[in-house]
Protein backbone atom coordinates (compact mmCIF):
# COMPACT_ATOMS: atom_id res chain seq x y z
CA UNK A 1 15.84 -96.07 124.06
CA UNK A 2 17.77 -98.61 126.07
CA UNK A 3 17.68 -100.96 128.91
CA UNK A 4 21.11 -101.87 131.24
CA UNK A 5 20.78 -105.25 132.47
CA UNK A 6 22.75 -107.78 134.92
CA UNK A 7 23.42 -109.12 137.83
CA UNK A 8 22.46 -107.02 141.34
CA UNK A 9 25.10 -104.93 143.32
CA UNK A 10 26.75 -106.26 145.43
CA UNK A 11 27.48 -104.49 149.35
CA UNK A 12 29.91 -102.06 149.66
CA UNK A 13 32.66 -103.18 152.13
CA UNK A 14 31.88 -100.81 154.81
CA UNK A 15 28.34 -102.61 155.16
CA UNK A 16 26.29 -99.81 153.24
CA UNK A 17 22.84 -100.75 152.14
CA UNK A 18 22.47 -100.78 147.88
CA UNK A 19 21.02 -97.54 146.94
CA UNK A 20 17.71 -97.43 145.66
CA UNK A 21 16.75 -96.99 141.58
CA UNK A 22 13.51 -95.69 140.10
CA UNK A 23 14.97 -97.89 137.02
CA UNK A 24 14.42 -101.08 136.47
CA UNK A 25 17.33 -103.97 137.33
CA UNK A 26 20.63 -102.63 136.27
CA UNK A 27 24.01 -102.65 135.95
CA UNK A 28 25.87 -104.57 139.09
CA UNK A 29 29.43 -102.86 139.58
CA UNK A 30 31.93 -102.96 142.53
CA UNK A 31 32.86 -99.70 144.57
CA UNK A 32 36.32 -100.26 143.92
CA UNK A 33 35.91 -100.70 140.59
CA UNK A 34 36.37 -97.51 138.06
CA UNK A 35 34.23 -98.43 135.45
CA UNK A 36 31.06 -101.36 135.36
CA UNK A 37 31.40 -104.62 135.03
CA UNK A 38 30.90 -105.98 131.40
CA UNK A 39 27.72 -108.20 132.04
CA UNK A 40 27.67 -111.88 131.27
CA UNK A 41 24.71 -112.55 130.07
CA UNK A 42 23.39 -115.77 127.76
CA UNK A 43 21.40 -114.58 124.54
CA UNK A 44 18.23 -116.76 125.99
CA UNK A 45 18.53 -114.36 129.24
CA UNK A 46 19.05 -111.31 127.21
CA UNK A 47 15.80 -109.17 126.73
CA UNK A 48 14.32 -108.35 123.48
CA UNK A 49 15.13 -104.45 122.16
CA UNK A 50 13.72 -102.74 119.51
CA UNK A 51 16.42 -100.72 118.99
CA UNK A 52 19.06 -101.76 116.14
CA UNK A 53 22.63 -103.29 116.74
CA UNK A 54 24.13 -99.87 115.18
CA UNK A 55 22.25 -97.71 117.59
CA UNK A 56 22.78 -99.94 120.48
CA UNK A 57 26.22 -100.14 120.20
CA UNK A 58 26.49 -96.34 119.77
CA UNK A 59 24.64 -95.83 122.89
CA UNK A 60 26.91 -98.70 124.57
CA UNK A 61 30.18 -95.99 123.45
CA UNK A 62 28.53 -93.03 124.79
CA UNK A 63 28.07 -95.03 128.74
CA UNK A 64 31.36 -97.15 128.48
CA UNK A 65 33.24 -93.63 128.86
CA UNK A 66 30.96 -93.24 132.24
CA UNK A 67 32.16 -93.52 135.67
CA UNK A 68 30.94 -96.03 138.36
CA UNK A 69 28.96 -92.79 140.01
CA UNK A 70 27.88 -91.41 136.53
CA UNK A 71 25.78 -94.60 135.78
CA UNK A 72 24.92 -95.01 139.33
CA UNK A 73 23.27 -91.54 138.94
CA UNK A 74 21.78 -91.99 135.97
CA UNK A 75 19.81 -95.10 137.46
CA UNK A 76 18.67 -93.36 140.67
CA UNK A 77 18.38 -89.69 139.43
CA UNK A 78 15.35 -89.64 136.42
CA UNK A 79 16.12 -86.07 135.76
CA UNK A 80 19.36 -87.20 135.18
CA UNK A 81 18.51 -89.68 132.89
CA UNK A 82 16.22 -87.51 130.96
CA UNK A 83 19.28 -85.20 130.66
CA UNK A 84 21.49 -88.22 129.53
CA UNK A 85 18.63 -89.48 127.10
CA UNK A 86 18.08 -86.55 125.12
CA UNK A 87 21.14 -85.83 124.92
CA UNK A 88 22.19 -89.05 122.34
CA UNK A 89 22.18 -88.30 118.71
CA UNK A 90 19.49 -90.82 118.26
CA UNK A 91 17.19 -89.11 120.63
CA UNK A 92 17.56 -85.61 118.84
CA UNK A 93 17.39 -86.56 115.36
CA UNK A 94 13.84 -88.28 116.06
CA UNK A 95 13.07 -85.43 117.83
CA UNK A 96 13.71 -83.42 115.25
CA UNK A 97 11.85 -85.40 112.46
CA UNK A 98 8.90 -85.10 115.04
CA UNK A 99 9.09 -81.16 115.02
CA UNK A 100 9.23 -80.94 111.13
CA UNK A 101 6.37 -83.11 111.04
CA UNK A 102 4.44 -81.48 113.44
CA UNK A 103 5.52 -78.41 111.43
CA UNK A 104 4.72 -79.85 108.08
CA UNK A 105 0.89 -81.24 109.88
CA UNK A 106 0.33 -77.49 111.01
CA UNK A 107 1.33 -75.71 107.63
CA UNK A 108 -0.84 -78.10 105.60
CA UNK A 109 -3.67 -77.30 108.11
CA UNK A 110 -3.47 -73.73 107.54
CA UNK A 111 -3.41 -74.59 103.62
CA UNK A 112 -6.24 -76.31 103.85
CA UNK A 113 -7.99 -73.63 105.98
CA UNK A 114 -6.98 -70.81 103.58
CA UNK A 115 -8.89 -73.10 100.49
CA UNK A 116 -11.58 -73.88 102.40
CA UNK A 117 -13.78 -70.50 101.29
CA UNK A 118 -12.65 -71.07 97.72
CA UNK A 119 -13.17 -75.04 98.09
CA UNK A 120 -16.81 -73.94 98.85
CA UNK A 121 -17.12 -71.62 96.51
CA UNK A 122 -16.47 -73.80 93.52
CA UNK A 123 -18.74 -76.43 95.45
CA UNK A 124 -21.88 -74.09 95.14
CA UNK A 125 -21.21 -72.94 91.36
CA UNK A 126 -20.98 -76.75 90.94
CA UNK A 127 -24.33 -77.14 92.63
CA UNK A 128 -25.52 -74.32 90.80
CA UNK A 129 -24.11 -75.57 87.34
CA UNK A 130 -25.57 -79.04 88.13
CA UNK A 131 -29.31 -77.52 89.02
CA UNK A 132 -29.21 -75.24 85.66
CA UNK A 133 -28.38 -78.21 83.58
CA UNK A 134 -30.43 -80.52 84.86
CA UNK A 135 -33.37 -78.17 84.56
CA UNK A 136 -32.65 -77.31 81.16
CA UNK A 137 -31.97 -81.34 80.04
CA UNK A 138 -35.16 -82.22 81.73
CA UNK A 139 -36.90 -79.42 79.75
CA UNK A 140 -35.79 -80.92 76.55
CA UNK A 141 -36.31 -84.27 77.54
CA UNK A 142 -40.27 -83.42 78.02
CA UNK A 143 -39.98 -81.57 74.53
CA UNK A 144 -38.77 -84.95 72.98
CA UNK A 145 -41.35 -87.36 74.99
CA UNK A 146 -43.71 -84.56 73.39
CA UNK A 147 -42.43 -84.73 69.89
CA UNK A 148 -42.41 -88.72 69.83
CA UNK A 149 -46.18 -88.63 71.76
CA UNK A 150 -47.37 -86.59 68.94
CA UNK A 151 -45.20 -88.62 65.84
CA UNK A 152 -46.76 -92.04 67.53
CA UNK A 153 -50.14 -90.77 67.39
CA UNK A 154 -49.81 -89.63 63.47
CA UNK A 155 -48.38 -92.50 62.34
CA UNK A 156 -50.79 -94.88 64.28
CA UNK A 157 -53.00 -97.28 62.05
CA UNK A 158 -56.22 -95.30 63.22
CA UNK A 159 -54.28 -91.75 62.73
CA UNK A 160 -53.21 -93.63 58.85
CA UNK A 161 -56.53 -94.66 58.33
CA UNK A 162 -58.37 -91.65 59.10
CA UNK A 163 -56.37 -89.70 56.63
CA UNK A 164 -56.95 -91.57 53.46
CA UNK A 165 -59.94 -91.01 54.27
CA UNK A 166 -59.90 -87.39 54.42
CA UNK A 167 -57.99 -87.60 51.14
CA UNK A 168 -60.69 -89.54 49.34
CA UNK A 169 -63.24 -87.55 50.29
CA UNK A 170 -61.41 -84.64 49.31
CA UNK A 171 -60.79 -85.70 45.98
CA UNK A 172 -64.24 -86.70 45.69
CA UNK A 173 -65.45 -83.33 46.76
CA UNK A 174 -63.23 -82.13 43.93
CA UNK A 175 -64.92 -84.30 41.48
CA UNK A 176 -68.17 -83.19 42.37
CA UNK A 177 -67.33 -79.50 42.25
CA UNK A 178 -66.15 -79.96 38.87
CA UNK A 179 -69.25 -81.31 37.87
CA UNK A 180 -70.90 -78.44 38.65
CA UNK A 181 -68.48 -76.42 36.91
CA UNK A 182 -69.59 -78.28 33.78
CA UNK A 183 -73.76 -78.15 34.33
CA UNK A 184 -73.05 -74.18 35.01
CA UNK A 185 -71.13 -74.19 31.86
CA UNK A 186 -67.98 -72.56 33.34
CA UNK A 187 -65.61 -75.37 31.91
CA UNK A 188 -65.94 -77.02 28.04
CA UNK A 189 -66.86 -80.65 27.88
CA UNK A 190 -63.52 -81.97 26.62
CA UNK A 191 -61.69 -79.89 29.64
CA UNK A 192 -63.73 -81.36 31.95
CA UNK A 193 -63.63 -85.07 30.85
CA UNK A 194 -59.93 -85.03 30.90
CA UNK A 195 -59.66 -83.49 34.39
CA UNK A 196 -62.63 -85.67 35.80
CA UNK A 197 -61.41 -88.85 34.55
CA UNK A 198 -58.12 -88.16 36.61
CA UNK A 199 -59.59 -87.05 39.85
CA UNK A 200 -61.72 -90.07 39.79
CA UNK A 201 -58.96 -92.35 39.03
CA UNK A 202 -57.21 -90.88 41.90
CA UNK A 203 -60.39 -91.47 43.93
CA UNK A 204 -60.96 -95.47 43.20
CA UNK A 205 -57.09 -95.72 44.08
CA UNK A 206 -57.50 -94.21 47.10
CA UNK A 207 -60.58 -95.93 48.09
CA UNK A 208 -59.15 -98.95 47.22
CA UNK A 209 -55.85 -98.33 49.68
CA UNK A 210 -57.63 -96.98 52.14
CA UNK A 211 -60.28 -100.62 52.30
CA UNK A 212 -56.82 -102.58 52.26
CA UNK A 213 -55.48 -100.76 54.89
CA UNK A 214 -58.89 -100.93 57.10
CA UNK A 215 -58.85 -104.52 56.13
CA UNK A 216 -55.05 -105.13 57.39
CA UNK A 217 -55.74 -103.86 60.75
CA UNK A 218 -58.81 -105.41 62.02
């Protein structure tokens, strides 16, 4: 959260060594001094912090109010520090946002855990709802490749072709039977004429069609 920086402490008078920090370089003050020494420090010299000017500067309140052997302590003694650290404002609100988070992570896991059977369920109705209606559309589809199979082949030239045919000699057939209707005297002479002269009207036209049709397609 933040660093102390400065020059090194100086001797006590009485010769004692400088007492030993598990923190890094830090704040140089005199024994007979009450509170630290301000440290002079150039803006080329001074480290790089993350930590905003706001924050810093609230931080820099809190360990101005310190005694000489409360910072000293702070720098040798880590559980100390830890103490002092978690302590700040700072440190608890982001420690707090951290909790809710984790908090928020966990609940939405259990959510998540609780929709997982449904989740699945609806999966395998999808599956099932995609199978059924792709068997049923493929079923259909054959029907229609049947359907246009079967409308290709009757409309073909050779399918066309082959049914004039059949018509011609059906009305011809029907031409002949009702000549024989005539020499067995089951129909009058002027009945017949008038119904053979259509049928074989109908026949030459059909003859005639079906020759121009045989004739386009070779």
């Amino acid at each position: 959260m933040f660093r102390f920086w400065g020059s090194q402490e100086q001797q006590s008078q009485d010769g004692s060594s400088q007492s030993q920090s598990w923190y890094p370089p830090s704040v140089v003050s005199s024994p007979s001094s009450s509170r630290p020494a301000t440290p002079n420090v150039s803006s080329s010299q001074r480290p790089s912090s993350h930590v905003p000017p706001s924050e810093a500067a609230g931080v820099i309140a809190v360990l101005k109010d310190k005694s000489v052997d409360e910072l000293r302590k702070l720098l040798s003694d880590k559980d100390a520090y830890q103490q002092f650290l978690h302590s700040l404002d700072l440190v608890k609100i982001q420690t707090n946002l951290k909790d809710e988070l984790c908090k928020e992570n966990l609940q939405l896991a259990e959510e998540n855990l609780q929709k997982e059977p449904r989740i699945m369920e609806l999966r395998n109705q999808s599956r099932i709802i995609r199978t059924t209606e792709l068997a049923a559309a493929k079923e259909k589809l054959n029907e229609l490749e049947k359907q246009k199979e079967e409308m290709l082949k009757l409309n073909s030239p050779a399918s066309l072709l082959q049914r004039i045919q059949e018509s011609v000699n059906k009305t011809d057939e029907e031409s002949e039977n009702l000549h024989q209707l005539l020499l067995d005297r089951e129909i009058d002479l002027g009945a017949f004429l008038q119904k053979y002269k259509k049928l074989r009207t109908t026949y030459h036209r059909k003859t005639l069609i079906h020759l121009a049709a045989k004739t386009s397609t070779i």
